[in-house]
C-alpha atoms as a PDB file:
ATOM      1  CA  UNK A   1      10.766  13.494 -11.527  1.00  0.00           C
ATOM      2  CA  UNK A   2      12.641  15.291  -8.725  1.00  0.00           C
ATOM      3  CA  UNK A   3      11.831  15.769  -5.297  1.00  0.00           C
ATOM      4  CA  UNK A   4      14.663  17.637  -3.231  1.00  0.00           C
ATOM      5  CA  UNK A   5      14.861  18.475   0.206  1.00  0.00           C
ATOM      6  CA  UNK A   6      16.651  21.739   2.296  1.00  0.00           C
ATOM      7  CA  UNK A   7      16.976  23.521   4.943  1.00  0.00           C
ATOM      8  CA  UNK A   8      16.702  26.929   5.509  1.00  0.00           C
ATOM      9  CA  UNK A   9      17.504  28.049   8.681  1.00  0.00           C
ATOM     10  CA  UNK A  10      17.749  25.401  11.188  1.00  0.00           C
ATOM     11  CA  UNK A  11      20.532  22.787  11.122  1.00  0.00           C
ATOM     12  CA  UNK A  12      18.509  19.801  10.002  1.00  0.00           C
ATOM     13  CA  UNK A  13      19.410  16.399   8.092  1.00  0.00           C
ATOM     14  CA  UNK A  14      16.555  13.863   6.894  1.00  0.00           C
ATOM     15  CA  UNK A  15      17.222  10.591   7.531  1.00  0.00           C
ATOM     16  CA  UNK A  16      16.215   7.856   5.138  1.00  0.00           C
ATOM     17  CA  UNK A  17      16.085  10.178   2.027  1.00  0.00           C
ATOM     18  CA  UNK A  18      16.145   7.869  -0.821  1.00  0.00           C
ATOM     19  CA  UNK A  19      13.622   5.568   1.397  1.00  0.00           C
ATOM     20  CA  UNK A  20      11.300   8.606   1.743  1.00  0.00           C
ATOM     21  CA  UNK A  21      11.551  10.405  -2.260  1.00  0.00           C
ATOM     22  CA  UNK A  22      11.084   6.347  -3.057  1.00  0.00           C
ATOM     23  CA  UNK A  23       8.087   6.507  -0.629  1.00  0.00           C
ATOM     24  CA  UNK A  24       6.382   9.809  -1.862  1.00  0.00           C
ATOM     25  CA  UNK A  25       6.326   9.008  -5.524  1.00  0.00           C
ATOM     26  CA  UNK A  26       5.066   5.733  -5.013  1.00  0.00           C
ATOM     27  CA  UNK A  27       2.064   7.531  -2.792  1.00  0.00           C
ATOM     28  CA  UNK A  28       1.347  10.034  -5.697  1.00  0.00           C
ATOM     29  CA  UNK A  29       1.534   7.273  -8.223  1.00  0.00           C
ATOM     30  CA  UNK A  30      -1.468   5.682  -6.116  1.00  0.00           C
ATOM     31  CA  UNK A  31      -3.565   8.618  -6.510  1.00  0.00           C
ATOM     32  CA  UNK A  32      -2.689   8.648 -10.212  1.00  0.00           C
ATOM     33  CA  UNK A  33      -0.093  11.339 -10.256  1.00  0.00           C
ATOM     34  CA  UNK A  34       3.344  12.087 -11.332  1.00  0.00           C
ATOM     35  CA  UNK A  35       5.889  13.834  -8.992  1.00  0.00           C
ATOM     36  CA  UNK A  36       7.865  16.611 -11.380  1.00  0.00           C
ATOM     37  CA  UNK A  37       9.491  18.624  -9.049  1.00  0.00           C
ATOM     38  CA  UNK A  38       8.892  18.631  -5.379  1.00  0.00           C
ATOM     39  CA  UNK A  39      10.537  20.676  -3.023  1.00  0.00           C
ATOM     40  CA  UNK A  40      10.217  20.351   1.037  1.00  0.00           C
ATOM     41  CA  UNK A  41      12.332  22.929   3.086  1.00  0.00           C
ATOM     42  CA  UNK A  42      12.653  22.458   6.608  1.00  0.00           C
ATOM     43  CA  UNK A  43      12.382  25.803   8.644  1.00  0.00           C
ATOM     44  CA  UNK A  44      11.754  27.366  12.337  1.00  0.00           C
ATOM     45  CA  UNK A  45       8.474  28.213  13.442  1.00  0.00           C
ATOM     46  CA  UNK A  46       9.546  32.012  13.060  1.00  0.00           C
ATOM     47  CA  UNK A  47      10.601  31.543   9.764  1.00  0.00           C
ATOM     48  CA  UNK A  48       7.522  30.095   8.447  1.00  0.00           C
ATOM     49  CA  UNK A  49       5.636  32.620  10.928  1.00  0.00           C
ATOM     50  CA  UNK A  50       6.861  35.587   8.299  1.00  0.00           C
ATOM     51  CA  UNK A  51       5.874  33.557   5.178  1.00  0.00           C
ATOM     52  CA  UNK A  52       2.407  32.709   6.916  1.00  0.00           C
ATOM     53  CA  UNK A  53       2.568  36.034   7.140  1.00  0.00           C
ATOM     54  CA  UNK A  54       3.794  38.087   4.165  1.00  0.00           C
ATOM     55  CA  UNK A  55       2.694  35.425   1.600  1.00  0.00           C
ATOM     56  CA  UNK A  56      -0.887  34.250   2.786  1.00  0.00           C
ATOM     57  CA  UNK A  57      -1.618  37.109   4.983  1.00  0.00           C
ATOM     58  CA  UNK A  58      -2.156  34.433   7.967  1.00  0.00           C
ATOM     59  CA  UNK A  59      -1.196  35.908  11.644  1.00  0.00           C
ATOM     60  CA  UNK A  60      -0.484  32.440  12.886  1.00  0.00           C
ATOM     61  CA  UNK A  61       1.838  29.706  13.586  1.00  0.00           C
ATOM     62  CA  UNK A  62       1.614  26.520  11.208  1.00  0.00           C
ATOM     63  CA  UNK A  63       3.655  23.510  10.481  1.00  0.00           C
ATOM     64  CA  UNK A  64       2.985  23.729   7.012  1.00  0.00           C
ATOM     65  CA  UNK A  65       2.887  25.724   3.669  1.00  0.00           C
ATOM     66  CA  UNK A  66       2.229  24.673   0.192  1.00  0.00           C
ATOM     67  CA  UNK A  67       2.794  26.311  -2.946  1.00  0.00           C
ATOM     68  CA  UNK A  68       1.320  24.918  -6.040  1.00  0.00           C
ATOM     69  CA  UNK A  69       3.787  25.939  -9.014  1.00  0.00           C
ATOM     70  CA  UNK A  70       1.784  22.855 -11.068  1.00  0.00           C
ATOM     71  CA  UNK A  71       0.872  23.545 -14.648  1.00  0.00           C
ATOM     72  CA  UNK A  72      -0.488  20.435 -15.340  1.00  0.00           C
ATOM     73  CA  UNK A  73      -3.448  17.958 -14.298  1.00  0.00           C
ATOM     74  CA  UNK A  74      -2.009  14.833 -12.326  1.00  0.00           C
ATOM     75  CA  UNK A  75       1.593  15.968 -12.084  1.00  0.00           C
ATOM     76  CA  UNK A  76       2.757  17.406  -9.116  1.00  0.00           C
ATOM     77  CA  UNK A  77       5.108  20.451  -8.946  1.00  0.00           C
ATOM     78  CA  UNK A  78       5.606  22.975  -5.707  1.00  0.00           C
ATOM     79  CA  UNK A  79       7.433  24.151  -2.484  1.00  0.00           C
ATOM     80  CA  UNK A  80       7.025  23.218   0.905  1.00  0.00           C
ATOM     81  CA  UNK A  81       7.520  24.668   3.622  1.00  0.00           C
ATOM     82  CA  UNK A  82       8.065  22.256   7.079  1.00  0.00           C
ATOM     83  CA  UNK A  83       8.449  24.217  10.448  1.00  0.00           C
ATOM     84  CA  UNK A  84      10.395  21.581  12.487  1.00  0.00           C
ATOM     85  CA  UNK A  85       9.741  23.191  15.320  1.00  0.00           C
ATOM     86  CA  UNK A  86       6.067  22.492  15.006  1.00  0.00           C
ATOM     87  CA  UNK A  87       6.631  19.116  13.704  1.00  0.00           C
ATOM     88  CA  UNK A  88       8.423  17.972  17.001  1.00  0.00           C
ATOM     89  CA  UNK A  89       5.462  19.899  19.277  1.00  0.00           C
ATOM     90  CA  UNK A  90       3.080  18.160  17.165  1.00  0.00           C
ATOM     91  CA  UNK A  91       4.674  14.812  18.222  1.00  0.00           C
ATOM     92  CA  UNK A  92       5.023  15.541  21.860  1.00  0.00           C
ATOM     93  CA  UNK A  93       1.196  16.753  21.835  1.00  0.00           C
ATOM     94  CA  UNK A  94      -0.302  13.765  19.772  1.00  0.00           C
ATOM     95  CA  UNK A  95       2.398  11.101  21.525  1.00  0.00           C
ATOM     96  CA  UNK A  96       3.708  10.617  18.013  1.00  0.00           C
ATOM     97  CA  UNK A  97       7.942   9.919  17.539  1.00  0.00           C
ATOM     98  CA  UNK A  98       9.231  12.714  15.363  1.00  0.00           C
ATOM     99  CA  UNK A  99       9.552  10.428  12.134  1.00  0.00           C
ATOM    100  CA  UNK A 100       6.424   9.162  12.449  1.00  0.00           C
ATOM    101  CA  UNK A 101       4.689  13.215  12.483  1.00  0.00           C
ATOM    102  CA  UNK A 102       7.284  14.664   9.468  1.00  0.00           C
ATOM    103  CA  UNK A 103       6.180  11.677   7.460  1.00  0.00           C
ATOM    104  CA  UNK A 104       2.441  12.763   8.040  1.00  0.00           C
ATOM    105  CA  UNK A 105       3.823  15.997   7.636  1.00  0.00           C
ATOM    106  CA  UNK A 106       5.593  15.478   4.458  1.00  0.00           C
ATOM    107  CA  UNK A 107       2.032  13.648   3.418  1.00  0.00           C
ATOM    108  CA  UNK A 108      -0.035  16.190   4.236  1.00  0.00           C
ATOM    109  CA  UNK A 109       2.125  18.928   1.870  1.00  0.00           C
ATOM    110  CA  UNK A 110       1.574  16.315  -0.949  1.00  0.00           C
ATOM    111  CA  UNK A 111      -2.171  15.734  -0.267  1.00  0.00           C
ATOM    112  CA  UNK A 112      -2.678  19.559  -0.758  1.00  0.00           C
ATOM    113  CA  UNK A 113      -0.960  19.550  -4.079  1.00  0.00           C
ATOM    114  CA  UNK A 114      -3.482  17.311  -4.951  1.00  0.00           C
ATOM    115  CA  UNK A 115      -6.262  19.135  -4.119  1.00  0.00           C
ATOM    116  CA  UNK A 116      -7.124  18.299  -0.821  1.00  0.00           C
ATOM    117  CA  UNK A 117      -8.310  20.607   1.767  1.00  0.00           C
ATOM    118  CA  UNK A 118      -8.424  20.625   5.608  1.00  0.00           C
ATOM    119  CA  UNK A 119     -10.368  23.837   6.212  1.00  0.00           C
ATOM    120  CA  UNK A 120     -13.939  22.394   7.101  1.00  0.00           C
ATOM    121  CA  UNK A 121     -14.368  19.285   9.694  1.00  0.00           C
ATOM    122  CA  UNK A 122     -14.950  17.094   6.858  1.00  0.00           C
ATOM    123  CA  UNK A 123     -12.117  17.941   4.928  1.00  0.00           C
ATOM    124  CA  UNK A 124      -9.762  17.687   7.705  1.00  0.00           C
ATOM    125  CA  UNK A 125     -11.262  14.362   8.708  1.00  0.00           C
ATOM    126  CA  UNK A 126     -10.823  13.435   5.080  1.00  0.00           C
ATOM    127  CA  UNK A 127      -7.164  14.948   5.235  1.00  0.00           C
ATOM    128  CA  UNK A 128      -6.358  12.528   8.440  1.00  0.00           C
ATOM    129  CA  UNK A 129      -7.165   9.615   6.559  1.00  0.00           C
ATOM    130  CA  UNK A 130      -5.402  10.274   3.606  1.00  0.00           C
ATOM    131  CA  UNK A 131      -2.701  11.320   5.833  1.00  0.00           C
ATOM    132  CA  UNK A 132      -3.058   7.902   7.431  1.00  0.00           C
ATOM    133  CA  UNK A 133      -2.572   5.558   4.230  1.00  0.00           C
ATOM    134  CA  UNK A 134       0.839   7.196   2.685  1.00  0.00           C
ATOM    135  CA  UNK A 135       1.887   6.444   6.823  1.00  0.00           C
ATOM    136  CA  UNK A 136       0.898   2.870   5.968  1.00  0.00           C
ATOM    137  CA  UNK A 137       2.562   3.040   2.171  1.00  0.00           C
ATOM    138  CA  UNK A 138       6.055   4.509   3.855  1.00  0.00           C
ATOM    139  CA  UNK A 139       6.122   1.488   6.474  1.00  0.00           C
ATOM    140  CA  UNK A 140       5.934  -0.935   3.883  1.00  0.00           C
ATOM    141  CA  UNK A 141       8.792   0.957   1.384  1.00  0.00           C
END
């Protein structure tokens, strides 16, 4: 059970790390899975830009993008990818502090892993809720 976290290419330290891999396994162990190997890498908007773009075909800026390497029901393995560039926007636009939107952030890549979607208005609604209860898990870690 590993969950690791880098940065590519912008200088960028997580605070609270323990606190927050402490945090995230606890919130997949709710949903009844098992973290195997997690990793989040922090980026620049540009750099996620060309991955949005050479990986998924997507000619758009994101603040997220999840890779599911899992092989197995209910146990989580996969890479994502965190523009912090978008994550500190996102805050400014939704009058969010910064820790508060990476730890929806960070959430959000997990929720996708398992399974969840936030294409349709439903789904995204769905998404914002889920999003909403690891928040609530993290404050009380």
């Amino acid at each position: 059970m590993a969950i690791h976290f880098f940065s590519e290419d912008v200088p960028f330290e997580l605070l609270e790390k323990f606190r927050r891999k402490r945090w995230l396994k606890n919130f997949a162990a709710t949903a009844g899975y098992q973290v195997k190997e997690l990793n989040y890498v922090f980026c620049s908007d540009e750099y996620l830009y060309q991955m949005n773009m050479n990986y998924l075909k997507h000619d758009t800026y994101t603040d997220i993008i999840t890779f599911d390497n899992s092989e197995k029901a209910f146990a989580l393995e996969g890479d994502i990818f965190i523009s912090i560039d978008r994550v500190r926007e996102n805050a400014k636009v939704h009058a969010q502090n910064e820790e508060s939107e990476l730890s929806r952030v960070l959430a959000h890549g997990m929720l996708h892993l398992m399974g969840y979607k936030d294409k349709s208005k439903e789904e995204a609604s769905l998404m914002r809720t889920k999003e909403e209860e690891a928040i609530q898990l993290y404050r009380l870690n």
